[in-house]
Protein backbone atom coordinates (compact mmCIF):
# COMPACT_ATOMS: atom_id res chain seq x y z
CA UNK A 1 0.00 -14.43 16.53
CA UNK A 2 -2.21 -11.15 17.86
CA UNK A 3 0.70 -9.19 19.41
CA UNK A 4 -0.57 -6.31 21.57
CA UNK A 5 2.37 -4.01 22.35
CA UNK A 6 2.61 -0.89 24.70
CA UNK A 7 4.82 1.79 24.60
CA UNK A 8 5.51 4.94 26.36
CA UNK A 9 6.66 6.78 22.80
CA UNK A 10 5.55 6.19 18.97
CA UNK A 11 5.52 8.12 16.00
CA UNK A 12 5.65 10.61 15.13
CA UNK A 13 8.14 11.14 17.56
CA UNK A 14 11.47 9.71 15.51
CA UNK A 15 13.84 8.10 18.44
CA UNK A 16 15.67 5.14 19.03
CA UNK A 17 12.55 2.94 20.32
CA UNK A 18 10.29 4.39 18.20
CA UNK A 19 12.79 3.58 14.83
CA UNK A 20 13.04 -0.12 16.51
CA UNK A 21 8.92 -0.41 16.78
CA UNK A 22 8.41 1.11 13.23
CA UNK A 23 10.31 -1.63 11.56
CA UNK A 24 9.38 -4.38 13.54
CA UNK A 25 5.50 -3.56 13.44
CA UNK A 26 6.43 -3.50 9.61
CA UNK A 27 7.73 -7.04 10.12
CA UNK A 28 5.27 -8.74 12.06
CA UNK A 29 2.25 -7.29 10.00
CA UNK A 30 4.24 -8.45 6.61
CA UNK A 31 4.32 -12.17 8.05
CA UNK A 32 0.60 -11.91 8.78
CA UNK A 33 0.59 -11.25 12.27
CA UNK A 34 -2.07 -9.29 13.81
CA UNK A 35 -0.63 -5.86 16.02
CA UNK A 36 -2.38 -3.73 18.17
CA UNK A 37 0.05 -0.99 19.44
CA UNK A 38 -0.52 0.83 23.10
CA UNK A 39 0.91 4.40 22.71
CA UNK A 40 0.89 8.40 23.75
CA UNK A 41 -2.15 10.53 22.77
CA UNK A 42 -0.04 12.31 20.47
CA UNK A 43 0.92 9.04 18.78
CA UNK A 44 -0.17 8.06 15.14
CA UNK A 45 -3.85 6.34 14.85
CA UNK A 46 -2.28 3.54 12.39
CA UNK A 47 1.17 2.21 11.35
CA UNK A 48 1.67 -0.66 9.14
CA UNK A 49 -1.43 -1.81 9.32
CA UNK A 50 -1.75 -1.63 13.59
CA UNK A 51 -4.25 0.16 14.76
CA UNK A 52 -2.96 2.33 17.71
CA UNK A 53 -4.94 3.11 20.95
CA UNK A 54 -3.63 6.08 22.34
CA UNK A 55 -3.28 7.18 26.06
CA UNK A 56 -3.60 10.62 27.17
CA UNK A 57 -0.82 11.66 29.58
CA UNK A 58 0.97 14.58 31.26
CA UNK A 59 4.12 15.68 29.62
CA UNK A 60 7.54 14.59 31.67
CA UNK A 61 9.75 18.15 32.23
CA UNK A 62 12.87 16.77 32.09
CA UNK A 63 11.41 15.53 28.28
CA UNK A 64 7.91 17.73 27.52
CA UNK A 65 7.64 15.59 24.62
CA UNK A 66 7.26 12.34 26.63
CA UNK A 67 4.46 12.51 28.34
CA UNK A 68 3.39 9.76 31.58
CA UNK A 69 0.02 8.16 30.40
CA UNK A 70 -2.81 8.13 33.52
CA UNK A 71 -4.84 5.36 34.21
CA UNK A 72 -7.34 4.82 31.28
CA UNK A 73 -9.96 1.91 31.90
CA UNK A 74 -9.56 1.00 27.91
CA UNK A 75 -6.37 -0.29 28.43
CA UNK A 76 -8.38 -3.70 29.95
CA UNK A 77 -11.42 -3.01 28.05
CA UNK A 78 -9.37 -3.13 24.60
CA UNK A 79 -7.03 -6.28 25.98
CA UNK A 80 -10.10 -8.04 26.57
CA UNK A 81 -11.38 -7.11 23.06
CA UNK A 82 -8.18 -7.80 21.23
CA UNK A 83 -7.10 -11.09 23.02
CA UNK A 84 -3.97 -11.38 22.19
CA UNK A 85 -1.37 -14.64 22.25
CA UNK A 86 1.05 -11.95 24.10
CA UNK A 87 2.11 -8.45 25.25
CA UNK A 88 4.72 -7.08 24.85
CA UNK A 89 5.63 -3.71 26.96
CA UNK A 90 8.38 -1.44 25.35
CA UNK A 91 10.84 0.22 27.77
CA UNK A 92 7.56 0.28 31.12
CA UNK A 93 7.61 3.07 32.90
CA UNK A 94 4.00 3.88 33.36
CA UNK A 95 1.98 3.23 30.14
CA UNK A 96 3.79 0.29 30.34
CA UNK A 97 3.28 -0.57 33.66
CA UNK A 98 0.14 0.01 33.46
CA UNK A 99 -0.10 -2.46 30.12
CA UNK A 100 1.84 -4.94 32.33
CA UNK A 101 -0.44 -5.40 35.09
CA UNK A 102 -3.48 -5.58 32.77
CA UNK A 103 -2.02 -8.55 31.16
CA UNK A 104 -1.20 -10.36 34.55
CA UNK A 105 -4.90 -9.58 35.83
CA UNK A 106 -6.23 -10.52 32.28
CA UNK A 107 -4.07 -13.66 32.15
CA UNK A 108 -2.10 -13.05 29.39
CA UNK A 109 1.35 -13.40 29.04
CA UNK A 110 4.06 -10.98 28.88
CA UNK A 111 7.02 -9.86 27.56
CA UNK A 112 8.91 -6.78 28.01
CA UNK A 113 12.17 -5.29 26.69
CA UNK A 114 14.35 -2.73 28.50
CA UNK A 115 15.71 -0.16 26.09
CA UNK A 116 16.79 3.15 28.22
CA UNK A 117 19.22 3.37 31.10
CA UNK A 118 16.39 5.48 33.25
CA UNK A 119 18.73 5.13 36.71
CA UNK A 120 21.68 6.81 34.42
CA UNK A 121 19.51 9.54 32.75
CA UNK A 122 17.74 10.52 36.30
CA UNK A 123 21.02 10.57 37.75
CA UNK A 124 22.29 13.53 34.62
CA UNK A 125 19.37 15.54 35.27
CA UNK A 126 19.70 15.81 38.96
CA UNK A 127 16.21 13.82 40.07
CA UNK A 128 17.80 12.00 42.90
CA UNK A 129 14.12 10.93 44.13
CA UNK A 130 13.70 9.33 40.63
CA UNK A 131 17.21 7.78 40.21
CA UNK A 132 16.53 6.14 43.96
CA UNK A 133 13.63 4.26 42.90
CA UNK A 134 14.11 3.40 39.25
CA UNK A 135 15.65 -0.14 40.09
CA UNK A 136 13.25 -1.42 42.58
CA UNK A 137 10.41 0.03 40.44
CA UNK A 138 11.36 -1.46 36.91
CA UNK A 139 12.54 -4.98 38.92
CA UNK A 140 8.90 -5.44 40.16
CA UNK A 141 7.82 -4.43 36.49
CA UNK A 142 9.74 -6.71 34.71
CA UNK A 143 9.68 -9.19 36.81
CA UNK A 144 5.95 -9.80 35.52
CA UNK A 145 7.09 -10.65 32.23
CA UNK A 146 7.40 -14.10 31.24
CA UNK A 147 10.41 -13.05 29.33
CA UNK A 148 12.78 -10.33 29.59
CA UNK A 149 14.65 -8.71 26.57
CA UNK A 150 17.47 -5.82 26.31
CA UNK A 151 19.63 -4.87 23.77
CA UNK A 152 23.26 -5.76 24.66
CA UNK A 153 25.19 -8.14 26.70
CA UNK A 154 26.18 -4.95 28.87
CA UNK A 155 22.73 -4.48 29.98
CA UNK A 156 21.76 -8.18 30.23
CA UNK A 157 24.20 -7.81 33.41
CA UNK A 158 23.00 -5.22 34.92
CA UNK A 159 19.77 -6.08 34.73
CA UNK A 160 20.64 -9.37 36.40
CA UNK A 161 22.79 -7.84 38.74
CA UNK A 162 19.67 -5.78 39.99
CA UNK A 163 17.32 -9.21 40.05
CA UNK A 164 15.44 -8.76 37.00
CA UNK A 165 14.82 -12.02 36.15
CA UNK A 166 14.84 -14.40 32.46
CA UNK A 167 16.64 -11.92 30.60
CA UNK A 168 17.40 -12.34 26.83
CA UNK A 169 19.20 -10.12 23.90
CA UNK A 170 16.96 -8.70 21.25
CA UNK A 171 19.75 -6.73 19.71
CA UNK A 172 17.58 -5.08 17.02
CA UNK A 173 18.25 -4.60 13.01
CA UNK A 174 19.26 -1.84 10.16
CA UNK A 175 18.02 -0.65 6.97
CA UNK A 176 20.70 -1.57 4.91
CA UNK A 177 18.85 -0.26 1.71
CA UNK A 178 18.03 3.08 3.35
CA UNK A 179 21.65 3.43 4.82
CA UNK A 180 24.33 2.48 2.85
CA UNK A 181 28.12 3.81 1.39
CA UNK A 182 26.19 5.11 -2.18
CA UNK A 183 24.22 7.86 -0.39
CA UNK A 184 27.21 9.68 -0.24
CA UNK A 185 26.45 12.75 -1.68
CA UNK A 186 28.92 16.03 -2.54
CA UNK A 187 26.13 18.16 -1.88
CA UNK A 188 25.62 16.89 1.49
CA UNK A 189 29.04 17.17 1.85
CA UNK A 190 29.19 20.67 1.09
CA UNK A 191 26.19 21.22 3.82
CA UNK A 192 28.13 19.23 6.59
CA UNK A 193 31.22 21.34 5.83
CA UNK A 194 29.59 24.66 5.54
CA UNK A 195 30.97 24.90 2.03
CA UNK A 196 34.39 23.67 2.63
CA UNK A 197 34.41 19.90 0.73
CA UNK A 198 37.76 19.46 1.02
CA UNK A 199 38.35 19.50 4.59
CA UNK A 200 38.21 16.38 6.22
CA UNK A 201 34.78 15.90 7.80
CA UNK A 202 33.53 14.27 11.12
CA UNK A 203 29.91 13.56 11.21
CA UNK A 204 28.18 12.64 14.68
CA UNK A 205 24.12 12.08 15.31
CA UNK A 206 22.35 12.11 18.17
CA UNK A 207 19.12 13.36 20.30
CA UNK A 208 21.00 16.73 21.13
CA UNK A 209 20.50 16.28 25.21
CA UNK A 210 23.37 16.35 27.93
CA UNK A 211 23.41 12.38 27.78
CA UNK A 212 24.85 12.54 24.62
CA UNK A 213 27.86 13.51 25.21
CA UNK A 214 28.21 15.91 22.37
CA UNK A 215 30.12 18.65 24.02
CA UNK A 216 33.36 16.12 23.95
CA UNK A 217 33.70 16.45 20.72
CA UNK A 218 34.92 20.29 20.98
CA UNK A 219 38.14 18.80 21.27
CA UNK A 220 38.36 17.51 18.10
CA UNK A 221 37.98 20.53 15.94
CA UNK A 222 39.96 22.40 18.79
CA UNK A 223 43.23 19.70 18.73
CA UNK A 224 42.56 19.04 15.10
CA UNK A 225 43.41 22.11 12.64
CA UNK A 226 41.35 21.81 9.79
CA UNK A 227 38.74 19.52 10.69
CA UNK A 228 34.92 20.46 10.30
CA UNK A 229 32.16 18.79 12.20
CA UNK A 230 28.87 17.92 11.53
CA UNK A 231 25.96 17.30 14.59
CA UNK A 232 23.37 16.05 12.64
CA UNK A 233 20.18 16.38 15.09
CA UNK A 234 17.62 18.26 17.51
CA UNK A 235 16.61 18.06 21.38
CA UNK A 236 16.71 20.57 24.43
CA UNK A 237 20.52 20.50 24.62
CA UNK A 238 20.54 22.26 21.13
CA UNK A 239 21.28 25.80 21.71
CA UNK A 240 23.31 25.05 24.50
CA UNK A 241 25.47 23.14 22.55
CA UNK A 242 25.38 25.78 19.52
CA UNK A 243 26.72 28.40 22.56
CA UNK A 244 29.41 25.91 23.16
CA UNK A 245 30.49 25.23 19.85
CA UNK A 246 30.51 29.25 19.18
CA UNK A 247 33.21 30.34 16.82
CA UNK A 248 34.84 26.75 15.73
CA UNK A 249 34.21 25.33 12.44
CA UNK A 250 30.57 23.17 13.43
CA UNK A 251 27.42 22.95 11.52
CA UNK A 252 24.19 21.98 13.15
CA UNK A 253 22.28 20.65 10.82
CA UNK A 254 19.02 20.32 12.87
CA UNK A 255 16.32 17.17 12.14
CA UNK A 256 17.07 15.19 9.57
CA UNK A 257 15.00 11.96 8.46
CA UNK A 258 14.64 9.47 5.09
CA UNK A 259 17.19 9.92 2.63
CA UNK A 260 18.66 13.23 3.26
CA UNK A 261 19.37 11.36 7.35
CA UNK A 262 20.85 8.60 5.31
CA UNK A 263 23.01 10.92 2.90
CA UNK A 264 24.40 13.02 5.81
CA UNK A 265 25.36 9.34 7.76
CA UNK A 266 27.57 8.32 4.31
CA UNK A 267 28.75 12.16 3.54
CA UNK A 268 31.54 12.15 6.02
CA UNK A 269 35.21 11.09 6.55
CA UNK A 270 35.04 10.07 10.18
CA UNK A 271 31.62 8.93 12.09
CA UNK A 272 31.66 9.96 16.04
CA UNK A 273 29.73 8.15 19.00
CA UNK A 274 30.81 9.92 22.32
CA UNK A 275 27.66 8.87 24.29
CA UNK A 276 28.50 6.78 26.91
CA UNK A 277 25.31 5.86 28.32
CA UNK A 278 23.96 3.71 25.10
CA UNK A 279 21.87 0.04 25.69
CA UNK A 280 22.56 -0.09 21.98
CA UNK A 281 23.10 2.63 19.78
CA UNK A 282 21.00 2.75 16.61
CA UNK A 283 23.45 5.41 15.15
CA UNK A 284 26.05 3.28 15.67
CA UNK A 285 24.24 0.67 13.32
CA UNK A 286 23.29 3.14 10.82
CA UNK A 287 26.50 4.65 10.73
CA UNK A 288 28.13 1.06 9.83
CA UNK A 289 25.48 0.63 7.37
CA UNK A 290 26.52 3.39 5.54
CA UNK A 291 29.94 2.38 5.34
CA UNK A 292 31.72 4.96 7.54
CA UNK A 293 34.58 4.22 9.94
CA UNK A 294 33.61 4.61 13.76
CA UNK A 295 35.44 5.95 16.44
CA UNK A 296 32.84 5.46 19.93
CA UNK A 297 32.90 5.54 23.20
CA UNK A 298 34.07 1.94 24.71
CA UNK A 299 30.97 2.16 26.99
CA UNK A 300 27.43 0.50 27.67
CA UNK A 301 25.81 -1.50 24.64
CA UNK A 302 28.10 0.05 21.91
CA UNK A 303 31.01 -2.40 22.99
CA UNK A 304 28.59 -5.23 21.73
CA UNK A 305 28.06 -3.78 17.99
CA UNK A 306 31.59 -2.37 17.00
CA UNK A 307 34.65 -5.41 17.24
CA UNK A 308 37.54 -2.99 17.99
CA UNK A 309 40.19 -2.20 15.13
CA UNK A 310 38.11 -4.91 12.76
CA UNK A 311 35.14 -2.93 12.01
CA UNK A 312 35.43 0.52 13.69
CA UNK A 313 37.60 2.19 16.82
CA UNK A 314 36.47 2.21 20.50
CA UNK A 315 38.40 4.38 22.70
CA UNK A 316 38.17 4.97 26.98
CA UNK A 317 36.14 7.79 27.28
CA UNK A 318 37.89 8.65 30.87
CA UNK A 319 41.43 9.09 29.18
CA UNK A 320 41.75 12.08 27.97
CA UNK A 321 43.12 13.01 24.09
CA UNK A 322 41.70 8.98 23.08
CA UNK A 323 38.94 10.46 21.23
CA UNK A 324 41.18 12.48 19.54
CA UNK A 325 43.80 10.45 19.13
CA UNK A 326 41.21 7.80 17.25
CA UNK A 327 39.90 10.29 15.41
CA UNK A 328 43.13 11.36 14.16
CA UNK A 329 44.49 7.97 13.31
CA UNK A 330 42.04 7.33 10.79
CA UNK A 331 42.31 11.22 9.65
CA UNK A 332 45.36 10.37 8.90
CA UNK A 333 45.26 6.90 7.47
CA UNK A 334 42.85 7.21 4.58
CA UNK A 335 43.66 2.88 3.60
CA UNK A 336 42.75 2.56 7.39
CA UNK A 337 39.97 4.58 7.36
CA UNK A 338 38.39 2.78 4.06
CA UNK A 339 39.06 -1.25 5.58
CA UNK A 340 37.10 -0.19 8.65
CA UNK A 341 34.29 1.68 6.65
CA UNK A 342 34.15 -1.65 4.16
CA UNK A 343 34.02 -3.96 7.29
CA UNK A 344 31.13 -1.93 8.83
CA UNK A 345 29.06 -1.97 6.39
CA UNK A 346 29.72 -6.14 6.41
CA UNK A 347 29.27 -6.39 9.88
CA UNK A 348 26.02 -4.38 9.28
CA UNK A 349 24.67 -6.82 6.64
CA UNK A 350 24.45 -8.89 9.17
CA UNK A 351 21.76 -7.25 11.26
CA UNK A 352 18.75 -7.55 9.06
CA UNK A 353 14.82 -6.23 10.84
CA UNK A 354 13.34 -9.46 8.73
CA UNK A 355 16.09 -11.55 10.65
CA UNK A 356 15.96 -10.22 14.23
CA UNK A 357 12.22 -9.58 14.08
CA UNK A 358 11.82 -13.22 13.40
CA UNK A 359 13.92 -14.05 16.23
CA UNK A 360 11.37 -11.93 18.06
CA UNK A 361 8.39 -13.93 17.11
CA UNK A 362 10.48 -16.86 18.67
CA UNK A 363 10.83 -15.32 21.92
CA UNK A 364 7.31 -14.46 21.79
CA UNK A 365 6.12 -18.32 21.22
CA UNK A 366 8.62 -19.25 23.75
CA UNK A 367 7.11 -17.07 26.33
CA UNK A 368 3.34 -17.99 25.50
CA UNK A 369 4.29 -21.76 26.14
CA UNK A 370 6.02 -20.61 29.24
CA UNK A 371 2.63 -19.00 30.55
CA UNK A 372 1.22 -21.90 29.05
CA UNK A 373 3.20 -24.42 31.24
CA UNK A 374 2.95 -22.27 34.32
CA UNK A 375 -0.83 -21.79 34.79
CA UNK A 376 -1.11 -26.04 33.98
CA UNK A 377 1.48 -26.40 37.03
CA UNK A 378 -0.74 -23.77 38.64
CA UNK A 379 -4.15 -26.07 38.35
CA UNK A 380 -2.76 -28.97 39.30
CA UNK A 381 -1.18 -27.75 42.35
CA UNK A 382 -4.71 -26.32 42.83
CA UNK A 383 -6.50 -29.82 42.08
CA UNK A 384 -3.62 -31.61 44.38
CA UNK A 385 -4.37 -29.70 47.19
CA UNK A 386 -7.93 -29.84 46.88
C-alpha cells in the first residue's frame, strides 16, 4: 500500500506518538509498503526509509516545542504526487486537519487515530476557550475519516459518547528486545539511588508536565522511610517538580533514551504510573516489558493494559494513602513483587509492533474498501437520479 501519514509531532522529538510512529513506519516499510510521513518543520527529512515533508508552524505556549503548522499549498500538491491507497492523520489538530481535508477534497480515504486527551490537557492549563471547543472541533475532524482508531477501550467511549463515529482500538506494541528484566544494571541502580543500592528503589517515567501527576508521588518517600525515587525524564514541569521534591531522597535523572532508558526501566524495585489522564500509557508497556511490578493509577487507558493483582497493581487515585499503600505492599512482599514483575513481562510479550502494525495494515484495507464502496453507492445514486 502507499500510506501517507500526517502528524502534528515526529522525531526528533521522543514522545509517546512519536515512539508509536517510529516503530510502525519501521513496520510498514519492512513489509514493503511505501510511507510518506506529513510532519513539523523541525521534524527529521527521512525515517525508515519515508521521506518526510515538513510543515512550518508557530510554536504552541502551553508546549513551545509543538508547534501549529499554517496552511502550506504542498500538502495537496504532494498528495496528488504521492497518491496514496490511504491517509492516515495522527492525533489532528491542525496539521492534521489540514491533511484531513486534503484527502476528502482529493478523494482519498482516511483514517485517523486519536492519541491525546486535548479537552483534559486544555482544561490543566487553564485555556477554557480551547477546552470549550476541542470536542466539537475534533468530532467534525474525525468524523471525515473512514475509520476511527484510539488506543483503549476507555477512550473508544468517550469518543462515542461525544459522536465520533466508526471507532476502533489500535492499542499499539513494545520493544521487548530493547526493554526487558536483563537490562537491569547495578550501576544504574546506583544512579537511581544516588549511591544508596540497597535501599529499595521506585522508578517512575514520564514527560515531566503537571498532567503527569508526578508531584503524588512525594508521598511515597515522605510515608515510606527509606525509600529512594527515581523520575526518569524532562519537560517544563521539571524544576518545579525538583523545588517540590527539595530535601527528600529523589534523583532526577533528566532525558534518557536507547539502552541506558531501558536499563533505568529494569533497575528498580517498584515501577510508578500516577498519571491519570493516559489514552494508553507507553511507560506502562515498557515498564512491563522490563519485568518490573506496577503500581498505576486505575484511570483512563491504563485500566486496559495492567489486569489488576495478575500482572501489576491499580489503585483509586481519589483515595488517599492507595498509592502508598500499593507501593508498600509489594515493598514489602519481595515473592509478590517478583510474580507480578514475571507476569508483566508475559503480558508484554504479547504486544508485539510486527503484530499490531499488521493489524494496522488491516484497518487500513478495510477502510480503502469502505471509500471504495461508498463513492460506487455515490455514482449510482448519481446515475439513478439522472
Amino acid at each position: 500500500m502507499r500510506i501517507a501519514i500526517f502528524t502534528e509531532t515526529f522525531l526528533p522529538k521522543i514522545d509517546g506518538i512519536t515512539n508509536r510512529l517510529r516503530h510502525t513506519i519501521e513496520e510498514l516499510t519492512d513489509r514493503g509498503h511505501a510511507v510518506r510521513v506529513f510532519g513539523p518543520a523541525t521534524a527529521v527529512a527521512r525515517h525508515a526509509g519515508a521521506e518526510v515533508i515538513r510543515i512550518p508552524g508557530l510554536p504552541f505556549p502551553p508546549y513551545p516545542e509543538l508547534r501549529l503548522a499554517l496552511p502550506d499549498p504542498r500538502i495537496s500538491f504532494e498528495l496528488l504526487r504521492f497518491h496514496p491507497d490511504i491517509v492516515h492523520v495522527v492525533g489532528p489538530v491542525v496539521l492534521g486537519a489540514y491533511g484531513a481535508i486534503a484527502a476528502r477534497i482529493l478523494g482519498y480515504p482516511i483514517v485517523a487515530s486519536y492519541h491525546t486527551d486535548l479537552p483534559r490537557y486544555a482544561a490543566l492549563h487553564g485555556l477554557a476557550s480551547v477546552r470549550r471547543i476541542a470536542w466539537p472541533v475534533l468530532r467534525a475532524i474525525h468524523n471525515l475519516a473512514e475509520v476511527n482508531l484510539c488506543p483503549s477501550r476507555h477512550t473508544r467511549s468517550e469518543l462515542e459518547e461525544h459522536g465520533i463515529r466508526n471507532v476502533s482500538i489500535w492499542r499499539g506494541g513494545v520493544d521487548t528486545k530493547l526493554f526487558h528484566p536483563a537490562k537491569r544494571s547495578l550501576a544504574m541502580r546506583h544512579r537511581l539511588s544516588g549511591g544508596d543500592v540497597d535501599a529499595p528503589l521506585v522508578v517512575s517515567a514520564a514527560r515531566l508536565s503537571p498532567e503527569k501527576g508526578l508531584d503524588t508521588l512525594r508521598e511515597i518517600v515522605e510515608a515510606l522511610p527509606g525509600v529512594r525515587l527515581a523520575i526518569v525524564g524532562d519537560g517544563p514541569a521539571r524544576a518545579e517538580l525538583e523545588r517540590h521534591f527539595a530535601g527528600l531522597p529523589v534523583v532526577f535523572t533528566g532525558f534518557l533514551r536507547g539502552e541506558e532508558l531501558a536499563s533505568a526501566f529494569a533497575s528498580g524495585d517498584v515501577f510508578v504510573v500516577p498519571s491519570t489522564s493516559e489514552t494508553l500509557g507507553f511507560v506502562v508497556l515498557e515498564a512491563m516489558a522490563s519485568g518490573q511490578p506496577l503500581v498505576a493509577a486505575a484511570a483512563g487507558g491504563i485500566v486496559d493494559s495492567i489486569r489488576h493483582e495478575e500482572d501489576g497493581l491499580l489503585y483509586d487515585p481519589a483515595r488517599p494513602g492507595a498509592l502508598v499503600d500499593a507501593v508498600e505492599e509489594l515493598l514489602s512482599s519481595r515473592a509478590r513483587a517478583r510474580f507480578l514483575g514475571e507476569q508483566a513481562r508475559k503480558s508484554a510479550e504479547k504486544a508485539s509492533w510486527s503484530n499490531e502494525t499488521r493489524e494496522l495494515v488491516w484497518v487500513y484495507r478495510r477502510a480503502a474498501k469502505a471509500h471504495a464502496r461508498r463513492g460506487m453507492l455515490r455514482r449510482l445514486s448519481h446515475a439513478i437520479r439522472g
